[in-house]
PDB file of N, CA and C in Angstrom:
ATOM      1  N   UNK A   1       4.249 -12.409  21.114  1.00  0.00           N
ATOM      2  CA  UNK A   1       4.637 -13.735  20.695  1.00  0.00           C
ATOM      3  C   UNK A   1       6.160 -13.785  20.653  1.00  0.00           C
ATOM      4  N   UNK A   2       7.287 -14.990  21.097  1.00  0.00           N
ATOM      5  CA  UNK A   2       8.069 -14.992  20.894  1.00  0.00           C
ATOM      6  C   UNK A   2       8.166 -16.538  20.437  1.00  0.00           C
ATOM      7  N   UNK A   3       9.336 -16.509  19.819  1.00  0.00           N
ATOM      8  CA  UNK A   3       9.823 -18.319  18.747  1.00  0.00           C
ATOM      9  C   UNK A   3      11.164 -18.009  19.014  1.00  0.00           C
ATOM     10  N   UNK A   4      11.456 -19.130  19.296  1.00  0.00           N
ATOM     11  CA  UNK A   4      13.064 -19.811  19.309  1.00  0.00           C
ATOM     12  C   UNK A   4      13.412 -21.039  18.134  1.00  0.00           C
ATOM     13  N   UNK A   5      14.164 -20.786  17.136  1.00  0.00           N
ATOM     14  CA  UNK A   5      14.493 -21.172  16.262  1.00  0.00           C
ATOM     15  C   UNK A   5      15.881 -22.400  16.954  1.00  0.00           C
ATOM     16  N   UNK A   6      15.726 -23.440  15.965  1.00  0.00           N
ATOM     17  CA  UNK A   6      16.474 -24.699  16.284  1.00  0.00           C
ATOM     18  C   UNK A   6      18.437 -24.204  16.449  1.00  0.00           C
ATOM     19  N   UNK A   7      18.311 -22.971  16.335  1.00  0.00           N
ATOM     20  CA  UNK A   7      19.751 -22.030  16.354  1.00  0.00           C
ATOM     21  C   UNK A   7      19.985 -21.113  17.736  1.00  0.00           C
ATOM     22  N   UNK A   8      18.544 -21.588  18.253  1.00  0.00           N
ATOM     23  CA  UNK A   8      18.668 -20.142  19.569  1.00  0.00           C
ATOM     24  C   UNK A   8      18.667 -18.841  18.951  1.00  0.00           C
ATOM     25  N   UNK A   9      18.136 -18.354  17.759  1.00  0.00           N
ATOM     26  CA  UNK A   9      18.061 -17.321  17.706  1.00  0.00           C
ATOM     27  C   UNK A   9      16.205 -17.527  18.413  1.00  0.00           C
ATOM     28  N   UNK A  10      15.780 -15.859  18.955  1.00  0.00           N
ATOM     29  CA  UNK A  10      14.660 -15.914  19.537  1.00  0.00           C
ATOM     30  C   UNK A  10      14.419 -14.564  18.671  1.00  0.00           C
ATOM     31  N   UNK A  11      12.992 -14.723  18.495  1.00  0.00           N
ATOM     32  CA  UNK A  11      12.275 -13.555  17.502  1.00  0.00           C
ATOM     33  C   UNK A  11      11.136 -12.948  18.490  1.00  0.00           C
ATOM     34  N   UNK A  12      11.147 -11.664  18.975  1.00  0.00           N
ATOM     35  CA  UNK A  12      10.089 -11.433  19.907  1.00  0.00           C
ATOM     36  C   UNK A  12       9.149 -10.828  18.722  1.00  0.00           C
ATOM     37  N   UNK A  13       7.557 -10.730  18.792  1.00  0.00           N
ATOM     38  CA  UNK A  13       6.778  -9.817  18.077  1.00  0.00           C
ATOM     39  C   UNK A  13       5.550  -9.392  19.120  1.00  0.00           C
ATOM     40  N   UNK A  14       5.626  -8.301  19.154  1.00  0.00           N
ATOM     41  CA  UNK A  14       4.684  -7.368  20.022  1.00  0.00           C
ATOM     42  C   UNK A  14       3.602  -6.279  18.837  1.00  0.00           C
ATOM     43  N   UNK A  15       2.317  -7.387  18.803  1.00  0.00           N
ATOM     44  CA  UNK A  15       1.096  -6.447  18.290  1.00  0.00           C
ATOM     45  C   UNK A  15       0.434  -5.679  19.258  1.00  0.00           C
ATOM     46  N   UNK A  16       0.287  -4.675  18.810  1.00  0.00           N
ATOM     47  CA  UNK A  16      -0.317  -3.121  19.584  1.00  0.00           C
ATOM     48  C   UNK A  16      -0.128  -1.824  18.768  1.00  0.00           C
ATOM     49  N   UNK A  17      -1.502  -1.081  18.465  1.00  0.00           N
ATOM     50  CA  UNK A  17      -1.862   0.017  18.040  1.00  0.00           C
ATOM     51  C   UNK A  17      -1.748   1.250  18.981  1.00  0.00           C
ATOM     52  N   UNK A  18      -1.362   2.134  18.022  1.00  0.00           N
ATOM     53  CA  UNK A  18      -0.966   3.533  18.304  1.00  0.00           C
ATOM     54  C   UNK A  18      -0.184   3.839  19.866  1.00  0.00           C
ATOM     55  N   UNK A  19       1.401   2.999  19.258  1.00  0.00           N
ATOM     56  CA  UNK A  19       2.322   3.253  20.558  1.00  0.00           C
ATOM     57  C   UNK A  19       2.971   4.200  19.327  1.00  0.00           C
ATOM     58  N   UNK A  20       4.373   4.978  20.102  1.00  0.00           N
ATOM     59  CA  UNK A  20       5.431   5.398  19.424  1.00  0.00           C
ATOM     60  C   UNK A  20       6.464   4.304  19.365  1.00  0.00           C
ATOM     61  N   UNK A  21       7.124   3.653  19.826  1.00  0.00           N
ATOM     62  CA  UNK A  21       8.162   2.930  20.139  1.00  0.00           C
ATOM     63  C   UNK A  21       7.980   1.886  21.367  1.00  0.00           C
ATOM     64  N   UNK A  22       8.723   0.720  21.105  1.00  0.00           N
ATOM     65  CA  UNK A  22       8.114  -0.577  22.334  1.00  0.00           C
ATOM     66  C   UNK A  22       9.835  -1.007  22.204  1.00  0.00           C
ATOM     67  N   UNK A  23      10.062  -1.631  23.250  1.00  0.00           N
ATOM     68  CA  UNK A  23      10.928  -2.128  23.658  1.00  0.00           C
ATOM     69  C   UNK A  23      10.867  -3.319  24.239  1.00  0.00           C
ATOM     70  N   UNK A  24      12.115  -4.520  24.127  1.00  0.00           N
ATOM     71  CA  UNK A  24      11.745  -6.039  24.898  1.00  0.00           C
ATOM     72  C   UNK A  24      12.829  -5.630  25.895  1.00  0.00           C
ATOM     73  N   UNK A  25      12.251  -5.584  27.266  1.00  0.00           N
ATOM     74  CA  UNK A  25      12.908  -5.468  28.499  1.00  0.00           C
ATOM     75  C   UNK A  25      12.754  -6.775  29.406  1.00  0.00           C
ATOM     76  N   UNK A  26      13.987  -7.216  29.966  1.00  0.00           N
ATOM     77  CA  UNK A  26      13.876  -8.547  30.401  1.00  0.00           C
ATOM     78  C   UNK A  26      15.216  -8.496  31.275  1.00  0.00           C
ATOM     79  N   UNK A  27      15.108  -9.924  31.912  1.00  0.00           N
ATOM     80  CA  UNK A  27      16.292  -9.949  32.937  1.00  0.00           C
ATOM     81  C   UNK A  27      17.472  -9.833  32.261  1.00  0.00           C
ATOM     82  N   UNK A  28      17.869 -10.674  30.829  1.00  0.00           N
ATOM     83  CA  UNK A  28      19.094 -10.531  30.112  1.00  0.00           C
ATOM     84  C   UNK A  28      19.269  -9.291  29.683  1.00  0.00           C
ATOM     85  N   UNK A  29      18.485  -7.936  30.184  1.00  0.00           N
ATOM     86  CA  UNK A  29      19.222  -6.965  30.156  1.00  0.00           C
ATOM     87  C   UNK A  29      18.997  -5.692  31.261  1.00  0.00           C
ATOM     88  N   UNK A  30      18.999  -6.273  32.156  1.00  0.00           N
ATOM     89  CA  UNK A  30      19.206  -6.174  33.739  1.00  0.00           C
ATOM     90  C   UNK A  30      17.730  -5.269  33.908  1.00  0.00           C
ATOM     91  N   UNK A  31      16.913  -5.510  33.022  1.00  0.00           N
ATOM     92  CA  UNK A  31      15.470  -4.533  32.813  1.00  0.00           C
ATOM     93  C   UNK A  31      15.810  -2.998  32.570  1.00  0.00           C
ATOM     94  N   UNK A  32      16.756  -2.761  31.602  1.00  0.00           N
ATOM     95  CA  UNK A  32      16.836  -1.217  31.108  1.00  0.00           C
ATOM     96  C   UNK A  32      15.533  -1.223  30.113  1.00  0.00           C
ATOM     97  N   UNK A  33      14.860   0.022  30.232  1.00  0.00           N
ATOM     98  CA  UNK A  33      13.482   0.021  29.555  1.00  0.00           C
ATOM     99  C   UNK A  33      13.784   0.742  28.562  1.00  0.00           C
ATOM    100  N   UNK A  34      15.335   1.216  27.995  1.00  0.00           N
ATOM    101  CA  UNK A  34      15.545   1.617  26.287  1.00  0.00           C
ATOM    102  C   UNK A  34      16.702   1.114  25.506  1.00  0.00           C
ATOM    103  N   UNK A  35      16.823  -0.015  26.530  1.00  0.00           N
ATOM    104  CA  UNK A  35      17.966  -1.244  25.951  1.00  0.00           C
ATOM    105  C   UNK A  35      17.761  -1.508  24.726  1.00  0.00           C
ATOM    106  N   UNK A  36      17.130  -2.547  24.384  1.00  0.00           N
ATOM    107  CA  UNK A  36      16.340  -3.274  23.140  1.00  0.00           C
ATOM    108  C   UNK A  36      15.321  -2.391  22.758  1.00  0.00           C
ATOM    109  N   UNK A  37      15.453  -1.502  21.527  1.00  0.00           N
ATOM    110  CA  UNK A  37      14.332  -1.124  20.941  1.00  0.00           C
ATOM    111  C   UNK A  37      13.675  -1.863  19.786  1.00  0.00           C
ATOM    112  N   UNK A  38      12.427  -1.849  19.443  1.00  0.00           N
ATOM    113  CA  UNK A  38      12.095  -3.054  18.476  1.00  0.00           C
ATOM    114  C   UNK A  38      11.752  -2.466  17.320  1.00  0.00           C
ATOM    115  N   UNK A  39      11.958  -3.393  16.427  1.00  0.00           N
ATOM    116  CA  UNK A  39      11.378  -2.019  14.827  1.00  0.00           C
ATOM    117  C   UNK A  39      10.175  -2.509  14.539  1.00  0.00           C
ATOM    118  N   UNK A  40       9.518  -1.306  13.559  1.00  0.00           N
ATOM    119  CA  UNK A  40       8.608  -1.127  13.530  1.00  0.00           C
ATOM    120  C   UNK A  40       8.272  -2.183  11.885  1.00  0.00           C
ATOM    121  N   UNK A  41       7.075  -3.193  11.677  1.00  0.00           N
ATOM    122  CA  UNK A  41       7.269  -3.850  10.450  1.00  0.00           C
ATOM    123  C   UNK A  41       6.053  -3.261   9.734  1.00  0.00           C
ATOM    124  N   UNK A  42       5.143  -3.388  10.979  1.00  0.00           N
ATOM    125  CA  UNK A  42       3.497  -2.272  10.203  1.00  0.00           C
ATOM    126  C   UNK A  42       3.135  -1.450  11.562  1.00  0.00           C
ATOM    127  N   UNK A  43       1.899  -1.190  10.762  1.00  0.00           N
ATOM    128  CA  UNK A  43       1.293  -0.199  12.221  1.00  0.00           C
ATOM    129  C   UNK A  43       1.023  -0.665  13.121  1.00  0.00           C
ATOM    130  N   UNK A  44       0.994  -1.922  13.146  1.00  0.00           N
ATOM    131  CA  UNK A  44       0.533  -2.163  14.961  1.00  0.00           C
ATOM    132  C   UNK A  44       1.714  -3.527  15.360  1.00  0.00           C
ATOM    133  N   UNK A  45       2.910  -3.698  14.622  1.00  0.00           N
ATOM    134  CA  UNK A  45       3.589  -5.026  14.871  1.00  0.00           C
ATOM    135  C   UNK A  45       4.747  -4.372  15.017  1.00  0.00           C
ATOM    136  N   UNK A  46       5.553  -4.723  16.011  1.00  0.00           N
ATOM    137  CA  UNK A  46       7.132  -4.349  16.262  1.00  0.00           C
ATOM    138  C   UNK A  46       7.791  -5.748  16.584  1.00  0.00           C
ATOM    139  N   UNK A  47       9.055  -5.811  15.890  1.00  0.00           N
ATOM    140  CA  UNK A  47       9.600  -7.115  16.070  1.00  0.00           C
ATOM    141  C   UNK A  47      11.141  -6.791  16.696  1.00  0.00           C
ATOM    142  N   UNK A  48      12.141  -8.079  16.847  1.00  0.00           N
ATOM    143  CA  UNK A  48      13.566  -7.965  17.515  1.00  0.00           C
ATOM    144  C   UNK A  48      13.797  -9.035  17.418  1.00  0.00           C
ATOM    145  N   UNK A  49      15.179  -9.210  16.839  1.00  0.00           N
ATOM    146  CA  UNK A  49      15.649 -10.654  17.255  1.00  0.00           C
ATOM    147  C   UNK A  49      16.747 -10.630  17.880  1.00  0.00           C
ATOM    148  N   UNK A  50      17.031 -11.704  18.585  1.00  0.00           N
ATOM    149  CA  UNK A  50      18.102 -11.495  19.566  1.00  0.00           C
ATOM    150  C   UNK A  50      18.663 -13.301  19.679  1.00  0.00           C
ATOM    151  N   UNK A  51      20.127 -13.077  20.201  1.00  0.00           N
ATOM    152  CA  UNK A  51      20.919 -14.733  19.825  1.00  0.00           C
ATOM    153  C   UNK A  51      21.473 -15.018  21.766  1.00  0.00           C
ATOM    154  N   UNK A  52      20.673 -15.306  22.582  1.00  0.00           N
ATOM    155  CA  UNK A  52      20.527 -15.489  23.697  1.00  0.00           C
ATOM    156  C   UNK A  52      21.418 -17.152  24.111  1.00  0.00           C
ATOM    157  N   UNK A  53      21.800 -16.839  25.214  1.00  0.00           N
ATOM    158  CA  UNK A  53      22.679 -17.848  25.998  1.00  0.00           C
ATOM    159  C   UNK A  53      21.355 -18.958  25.730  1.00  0.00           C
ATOM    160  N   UNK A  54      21.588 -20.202  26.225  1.00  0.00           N
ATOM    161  CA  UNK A  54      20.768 -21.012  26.616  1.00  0.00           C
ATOM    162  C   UNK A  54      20.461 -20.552  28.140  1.00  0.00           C
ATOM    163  N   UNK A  55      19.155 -21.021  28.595  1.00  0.00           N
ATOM    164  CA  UNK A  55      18.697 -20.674  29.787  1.00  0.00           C
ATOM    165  C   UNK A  55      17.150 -20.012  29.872  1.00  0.00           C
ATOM    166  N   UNK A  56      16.229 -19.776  30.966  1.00  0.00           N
ATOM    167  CA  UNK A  56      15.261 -19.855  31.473  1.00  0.00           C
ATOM    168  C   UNK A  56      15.555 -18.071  31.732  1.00  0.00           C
ATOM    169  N   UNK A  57      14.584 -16.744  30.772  1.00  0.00           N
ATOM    170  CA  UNK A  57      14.687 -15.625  31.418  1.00  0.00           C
ATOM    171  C   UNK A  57      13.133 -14.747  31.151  1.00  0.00           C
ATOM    172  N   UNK A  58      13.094 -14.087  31.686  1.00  0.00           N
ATOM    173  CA  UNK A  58      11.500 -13.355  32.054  1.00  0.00           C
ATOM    174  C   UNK A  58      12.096 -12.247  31.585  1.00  0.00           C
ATOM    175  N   UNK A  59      10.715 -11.629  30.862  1.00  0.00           N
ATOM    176  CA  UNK A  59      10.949 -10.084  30.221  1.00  0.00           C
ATOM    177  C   UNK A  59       9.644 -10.060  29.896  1.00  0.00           C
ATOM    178  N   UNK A  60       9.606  -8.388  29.708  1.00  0.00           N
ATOM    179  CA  UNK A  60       7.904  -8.026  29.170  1.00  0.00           C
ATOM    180  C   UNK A  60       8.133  -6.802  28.215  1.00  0.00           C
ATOM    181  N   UNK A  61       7.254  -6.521  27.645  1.00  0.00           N
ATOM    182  CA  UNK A  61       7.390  -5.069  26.725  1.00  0.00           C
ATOM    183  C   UNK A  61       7.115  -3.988  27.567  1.00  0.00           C
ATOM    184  N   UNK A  62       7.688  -2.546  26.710  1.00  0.00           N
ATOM    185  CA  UNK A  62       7.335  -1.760  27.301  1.00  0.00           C
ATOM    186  C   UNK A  62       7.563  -0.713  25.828  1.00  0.00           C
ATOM    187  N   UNK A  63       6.496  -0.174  26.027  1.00  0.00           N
ATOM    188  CA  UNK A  63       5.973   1.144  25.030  1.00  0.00           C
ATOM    189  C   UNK A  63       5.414   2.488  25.822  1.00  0.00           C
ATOM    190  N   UNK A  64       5.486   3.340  25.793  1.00  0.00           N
ATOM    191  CA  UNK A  64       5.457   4.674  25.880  1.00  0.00           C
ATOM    192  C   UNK A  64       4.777   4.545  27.210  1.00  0.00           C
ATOM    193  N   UNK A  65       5.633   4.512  28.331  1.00  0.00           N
ATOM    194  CA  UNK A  65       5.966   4.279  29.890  1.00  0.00           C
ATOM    195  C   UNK A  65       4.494   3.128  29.970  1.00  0.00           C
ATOM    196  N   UNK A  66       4.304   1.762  29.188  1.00  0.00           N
ATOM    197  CA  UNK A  66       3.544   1.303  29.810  1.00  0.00           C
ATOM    198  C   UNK A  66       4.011  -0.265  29.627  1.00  0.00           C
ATOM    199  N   UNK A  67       3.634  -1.052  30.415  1.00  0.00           N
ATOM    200  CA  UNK A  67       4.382  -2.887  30.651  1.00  0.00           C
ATOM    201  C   UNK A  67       2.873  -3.455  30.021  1.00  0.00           C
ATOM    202  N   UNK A  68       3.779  -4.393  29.156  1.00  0.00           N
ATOM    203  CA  UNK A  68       2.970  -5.445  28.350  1.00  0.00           C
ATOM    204  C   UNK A  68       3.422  -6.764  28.530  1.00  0.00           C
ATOM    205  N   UNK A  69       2.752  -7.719  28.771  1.00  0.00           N
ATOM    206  CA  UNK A  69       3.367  -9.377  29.074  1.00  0.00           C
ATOM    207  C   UNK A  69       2.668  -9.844  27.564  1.00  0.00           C
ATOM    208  N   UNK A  70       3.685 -10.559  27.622  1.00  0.00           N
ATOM    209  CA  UNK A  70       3.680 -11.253  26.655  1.00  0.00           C
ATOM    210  C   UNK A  70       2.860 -12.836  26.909  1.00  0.00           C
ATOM    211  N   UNK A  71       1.797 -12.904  26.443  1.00  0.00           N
ATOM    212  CA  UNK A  71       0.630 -14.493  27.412  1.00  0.00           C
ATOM    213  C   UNK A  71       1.180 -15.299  26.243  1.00  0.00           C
ATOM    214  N   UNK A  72       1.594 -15.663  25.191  1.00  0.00           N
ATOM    215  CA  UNK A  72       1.715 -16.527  23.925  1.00  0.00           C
ATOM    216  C   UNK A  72       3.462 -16.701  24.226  1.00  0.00           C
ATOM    217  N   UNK A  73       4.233 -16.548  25.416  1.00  0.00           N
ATOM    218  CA  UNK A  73       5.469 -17.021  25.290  1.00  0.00           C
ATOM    219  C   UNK A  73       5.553 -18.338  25.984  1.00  0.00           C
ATOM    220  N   UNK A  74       6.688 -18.616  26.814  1.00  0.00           N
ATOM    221  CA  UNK A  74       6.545 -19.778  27.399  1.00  0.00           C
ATOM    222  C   UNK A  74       6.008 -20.097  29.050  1.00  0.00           C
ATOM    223  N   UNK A  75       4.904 -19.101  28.863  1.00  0.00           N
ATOM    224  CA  UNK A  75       4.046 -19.115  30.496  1.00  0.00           C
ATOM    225  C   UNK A  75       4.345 -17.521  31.058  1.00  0.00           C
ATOM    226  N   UNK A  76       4.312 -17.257  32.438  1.00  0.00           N
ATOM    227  CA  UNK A  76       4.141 -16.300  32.707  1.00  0.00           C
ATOM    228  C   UNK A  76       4.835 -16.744  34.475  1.00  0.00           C
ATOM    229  N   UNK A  77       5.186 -15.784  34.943  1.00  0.00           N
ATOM    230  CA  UNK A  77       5.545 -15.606  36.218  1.00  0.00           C
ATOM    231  C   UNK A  77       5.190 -14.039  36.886  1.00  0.00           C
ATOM    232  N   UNK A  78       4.576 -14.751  38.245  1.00  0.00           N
ATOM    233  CA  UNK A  78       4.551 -13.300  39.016  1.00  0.00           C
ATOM    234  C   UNK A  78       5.599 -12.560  39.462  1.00  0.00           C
ATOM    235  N   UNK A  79       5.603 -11.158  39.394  1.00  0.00           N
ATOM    236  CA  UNK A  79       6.415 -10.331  39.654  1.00  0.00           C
ATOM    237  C   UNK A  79       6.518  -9.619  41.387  1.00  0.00           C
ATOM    238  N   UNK A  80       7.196  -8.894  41.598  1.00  0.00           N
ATOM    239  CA  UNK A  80       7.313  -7.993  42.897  1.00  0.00           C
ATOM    240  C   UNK A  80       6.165  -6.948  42.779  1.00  0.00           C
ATOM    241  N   UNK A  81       5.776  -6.734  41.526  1.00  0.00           N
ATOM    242  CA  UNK A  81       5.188  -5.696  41.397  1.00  0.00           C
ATOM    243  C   UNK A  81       3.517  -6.207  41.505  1.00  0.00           C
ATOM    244  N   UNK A  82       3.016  -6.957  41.740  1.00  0.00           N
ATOM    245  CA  UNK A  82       1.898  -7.562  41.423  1.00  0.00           C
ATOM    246  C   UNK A  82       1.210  -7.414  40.209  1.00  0.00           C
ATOM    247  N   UNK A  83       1.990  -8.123  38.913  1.00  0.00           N
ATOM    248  CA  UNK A  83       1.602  -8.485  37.414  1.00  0.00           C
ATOM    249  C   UNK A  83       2.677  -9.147  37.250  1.00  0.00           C
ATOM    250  N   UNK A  84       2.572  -9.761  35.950  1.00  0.00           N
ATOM    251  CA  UNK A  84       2.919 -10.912  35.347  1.00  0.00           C
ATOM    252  C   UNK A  84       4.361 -10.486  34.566  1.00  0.00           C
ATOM    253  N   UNK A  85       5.149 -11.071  34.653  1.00  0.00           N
ATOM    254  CA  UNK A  85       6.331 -11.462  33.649  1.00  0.00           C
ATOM    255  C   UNK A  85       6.493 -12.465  32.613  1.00  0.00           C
ATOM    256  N   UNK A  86       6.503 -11.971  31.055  1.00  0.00           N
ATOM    257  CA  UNK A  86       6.758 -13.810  30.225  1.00  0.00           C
ATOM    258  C   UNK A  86       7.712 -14.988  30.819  1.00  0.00           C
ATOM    259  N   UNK A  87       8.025 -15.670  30.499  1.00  0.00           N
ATOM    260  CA  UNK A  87       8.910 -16.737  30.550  1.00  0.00           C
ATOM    261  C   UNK A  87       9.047 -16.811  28.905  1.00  0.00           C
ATOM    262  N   UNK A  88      10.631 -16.974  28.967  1.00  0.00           N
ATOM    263  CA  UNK A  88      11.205 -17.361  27.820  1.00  0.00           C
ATOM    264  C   UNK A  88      12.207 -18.148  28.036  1.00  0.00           C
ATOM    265  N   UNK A  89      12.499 -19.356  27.255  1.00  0.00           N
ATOM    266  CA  UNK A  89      13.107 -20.949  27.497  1.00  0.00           C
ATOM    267  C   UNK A  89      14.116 -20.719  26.023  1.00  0.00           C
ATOM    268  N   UNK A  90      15.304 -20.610  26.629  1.00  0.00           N
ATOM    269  CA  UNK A  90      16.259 -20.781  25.056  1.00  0.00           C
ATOM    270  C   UNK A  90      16.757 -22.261  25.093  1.00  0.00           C
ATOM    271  N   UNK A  91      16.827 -23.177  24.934  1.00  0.00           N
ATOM    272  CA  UNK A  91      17.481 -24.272  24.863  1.00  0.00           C
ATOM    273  C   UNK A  91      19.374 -24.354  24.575  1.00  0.00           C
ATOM    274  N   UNK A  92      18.898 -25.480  25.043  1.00  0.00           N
ATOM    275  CA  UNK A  92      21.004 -25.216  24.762  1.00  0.00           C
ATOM    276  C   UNK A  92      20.919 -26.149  23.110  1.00  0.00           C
ATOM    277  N   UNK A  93      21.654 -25.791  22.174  1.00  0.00           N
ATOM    278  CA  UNK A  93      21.583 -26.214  20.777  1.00  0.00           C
ATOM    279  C   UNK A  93      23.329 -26.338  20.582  1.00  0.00           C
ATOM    280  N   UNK A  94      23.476 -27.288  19.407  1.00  0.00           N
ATOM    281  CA  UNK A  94      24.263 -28.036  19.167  1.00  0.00           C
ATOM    282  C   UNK A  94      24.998 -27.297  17.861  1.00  0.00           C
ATOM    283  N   UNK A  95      26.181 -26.766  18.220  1.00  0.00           N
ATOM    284  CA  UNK A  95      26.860 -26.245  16.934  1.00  0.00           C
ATOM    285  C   UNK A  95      26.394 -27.108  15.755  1.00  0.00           C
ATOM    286  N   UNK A  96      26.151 -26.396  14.342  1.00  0.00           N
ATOM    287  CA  UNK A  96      26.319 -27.620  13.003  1.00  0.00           C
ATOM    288  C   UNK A  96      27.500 -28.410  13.174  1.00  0.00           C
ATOM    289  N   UNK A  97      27.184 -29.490  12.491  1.00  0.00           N
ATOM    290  CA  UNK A  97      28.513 -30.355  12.161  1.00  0.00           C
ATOM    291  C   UNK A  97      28.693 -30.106  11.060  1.00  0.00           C
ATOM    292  N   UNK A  98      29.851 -29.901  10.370  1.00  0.00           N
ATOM    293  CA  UNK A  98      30.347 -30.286   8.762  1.00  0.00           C
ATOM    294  C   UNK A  98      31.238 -31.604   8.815  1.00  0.00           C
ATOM    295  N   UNK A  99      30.602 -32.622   8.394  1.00  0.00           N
ATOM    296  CA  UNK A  99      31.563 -33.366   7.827  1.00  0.00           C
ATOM    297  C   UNK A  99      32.880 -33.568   7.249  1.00  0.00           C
ATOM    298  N   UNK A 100      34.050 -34.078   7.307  1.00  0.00           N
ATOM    299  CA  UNK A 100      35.160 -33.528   6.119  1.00  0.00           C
ATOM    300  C   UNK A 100      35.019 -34.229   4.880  1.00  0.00           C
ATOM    301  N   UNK A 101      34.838 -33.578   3.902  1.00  0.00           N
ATOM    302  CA  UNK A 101      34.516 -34.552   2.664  1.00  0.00           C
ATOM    303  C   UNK A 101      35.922 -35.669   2.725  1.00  0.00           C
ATOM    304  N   UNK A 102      35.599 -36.421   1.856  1.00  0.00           N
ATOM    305  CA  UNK A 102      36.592 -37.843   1.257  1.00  0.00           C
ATOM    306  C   UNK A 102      36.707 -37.878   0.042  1.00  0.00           C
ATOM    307  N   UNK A 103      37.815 -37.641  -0.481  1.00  0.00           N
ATOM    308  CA  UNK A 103      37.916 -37.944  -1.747  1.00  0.00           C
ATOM    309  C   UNK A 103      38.729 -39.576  -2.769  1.00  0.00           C
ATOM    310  N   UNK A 104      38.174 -39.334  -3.673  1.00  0.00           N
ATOM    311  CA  UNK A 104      38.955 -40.898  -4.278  1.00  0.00           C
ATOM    312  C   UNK A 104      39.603 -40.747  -5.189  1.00  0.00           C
ATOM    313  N   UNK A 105      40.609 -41.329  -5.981  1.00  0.00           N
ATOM    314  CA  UNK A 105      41.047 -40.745  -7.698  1.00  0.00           C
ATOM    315  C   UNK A 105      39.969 -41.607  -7.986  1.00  0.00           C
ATOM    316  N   UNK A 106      39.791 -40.898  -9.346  1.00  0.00           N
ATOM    317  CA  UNK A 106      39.159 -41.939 -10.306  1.00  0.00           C
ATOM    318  C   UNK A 106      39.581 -41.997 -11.369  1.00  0.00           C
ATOM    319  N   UNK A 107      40.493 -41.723 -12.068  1.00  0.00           N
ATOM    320  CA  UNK A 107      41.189 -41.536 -12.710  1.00  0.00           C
ATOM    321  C   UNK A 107      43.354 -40.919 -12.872  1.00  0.00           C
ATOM    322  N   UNK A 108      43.235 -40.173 -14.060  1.00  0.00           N
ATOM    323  CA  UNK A 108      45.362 -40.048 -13.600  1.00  0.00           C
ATOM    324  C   UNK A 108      44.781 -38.923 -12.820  1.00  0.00           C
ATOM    325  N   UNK A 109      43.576 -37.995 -13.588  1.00  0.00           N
ATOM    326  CA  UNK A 109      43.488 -36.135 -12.971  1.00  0.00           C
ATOM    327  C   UNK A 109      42.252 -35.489 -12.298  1.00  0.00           C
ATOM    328  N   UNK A 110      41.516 -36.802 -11.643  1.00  0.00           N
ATOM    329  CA  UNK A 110      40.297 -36.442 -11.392  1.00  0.00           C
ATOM    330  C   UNK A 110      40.388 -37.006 -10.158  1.00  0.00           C
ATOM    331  N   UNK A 111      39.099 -36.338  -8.898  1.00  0.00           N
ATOM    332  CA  UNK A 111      38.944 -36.575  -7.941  1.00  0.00           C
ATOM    333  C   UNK A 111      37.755 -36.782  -7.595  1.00  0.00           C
ATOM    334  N   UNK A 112      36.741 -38.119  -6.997  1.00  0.00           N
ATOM    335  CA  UNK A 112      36.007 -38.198  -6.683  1.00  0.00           C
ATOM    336  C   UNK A 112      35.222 -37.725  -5.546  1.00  0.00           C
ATOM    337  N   UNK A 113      33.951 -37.643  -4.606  1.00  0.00           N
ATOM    338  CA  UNK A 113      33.650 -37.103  -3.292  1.00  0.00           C
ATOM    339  C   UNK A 113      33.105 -39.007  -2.838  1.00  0.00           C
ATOM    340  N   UNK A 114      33.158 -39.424  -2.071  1.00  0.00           N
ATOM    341  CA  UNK A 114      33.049 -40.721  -1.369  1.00  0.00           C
ATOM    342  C   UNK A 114      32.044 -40.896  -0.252  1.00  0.00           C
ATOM    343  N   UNK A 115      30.988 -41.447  -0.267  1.00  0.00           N
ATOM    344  CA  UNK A 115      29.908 -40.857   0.857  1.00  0.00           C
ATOM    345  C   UNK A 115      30.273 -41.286   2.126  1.00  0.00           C
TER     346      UNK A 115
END
């Protein structure tokens, strides 16, 4: 499963029993298979978060020399290899705005906030 938060941060989670270690390998990291290692939260869930460009990129897991697709991301694409790659969609997102507050006197020593 992966989620993209209204910030572009993206949260991958990969359930699977009795691996040692899983990794999210994907094009944004040219597919090194011990790039991204994921931690461990229980026995069968490994998670990662990661703060990705906006843009359209394919990646799959990989745990103890074996490829896992991810079917619950945003679709799937065929590979060179004949199996599947996720699709993952970051959106392009909008810095926060802060407002500059306004202030008023309201008095000789006081300062109001003004909506």
């Amino acid at each position: 499963m992966v989620d993209v938060d209204e910030t572009g941060k993206t949260t991958f989670v990969f359930r699977h029993g009795g691996i040692g270690q899983a990794y999210v390998v994907g094009d944004f990291c040219h597919w090194q298979t011990d790039h991204l290692p994921m931690r461990r939260v229980s026995e069968h869930q490994w998670t990662l978060m990661l703060r990705l460009p906006p843009g359209v990129y394919e990646f799959r897991y990989h745990a103890d020399g074996r490829w896992f697709t991810d079917y619950a991301a945003f679709g799937v694409n065929a590979n060179p290899y004949k199996d599947l790659n996720s699709v993952l969609r970051i959106p392009r997102v909008r810095p926060a705005v802060c407002r500059a507050a306004r202030f008023r006197r309201v008095g000789r020593d006081r300062l109001a906030a003004t909506a």
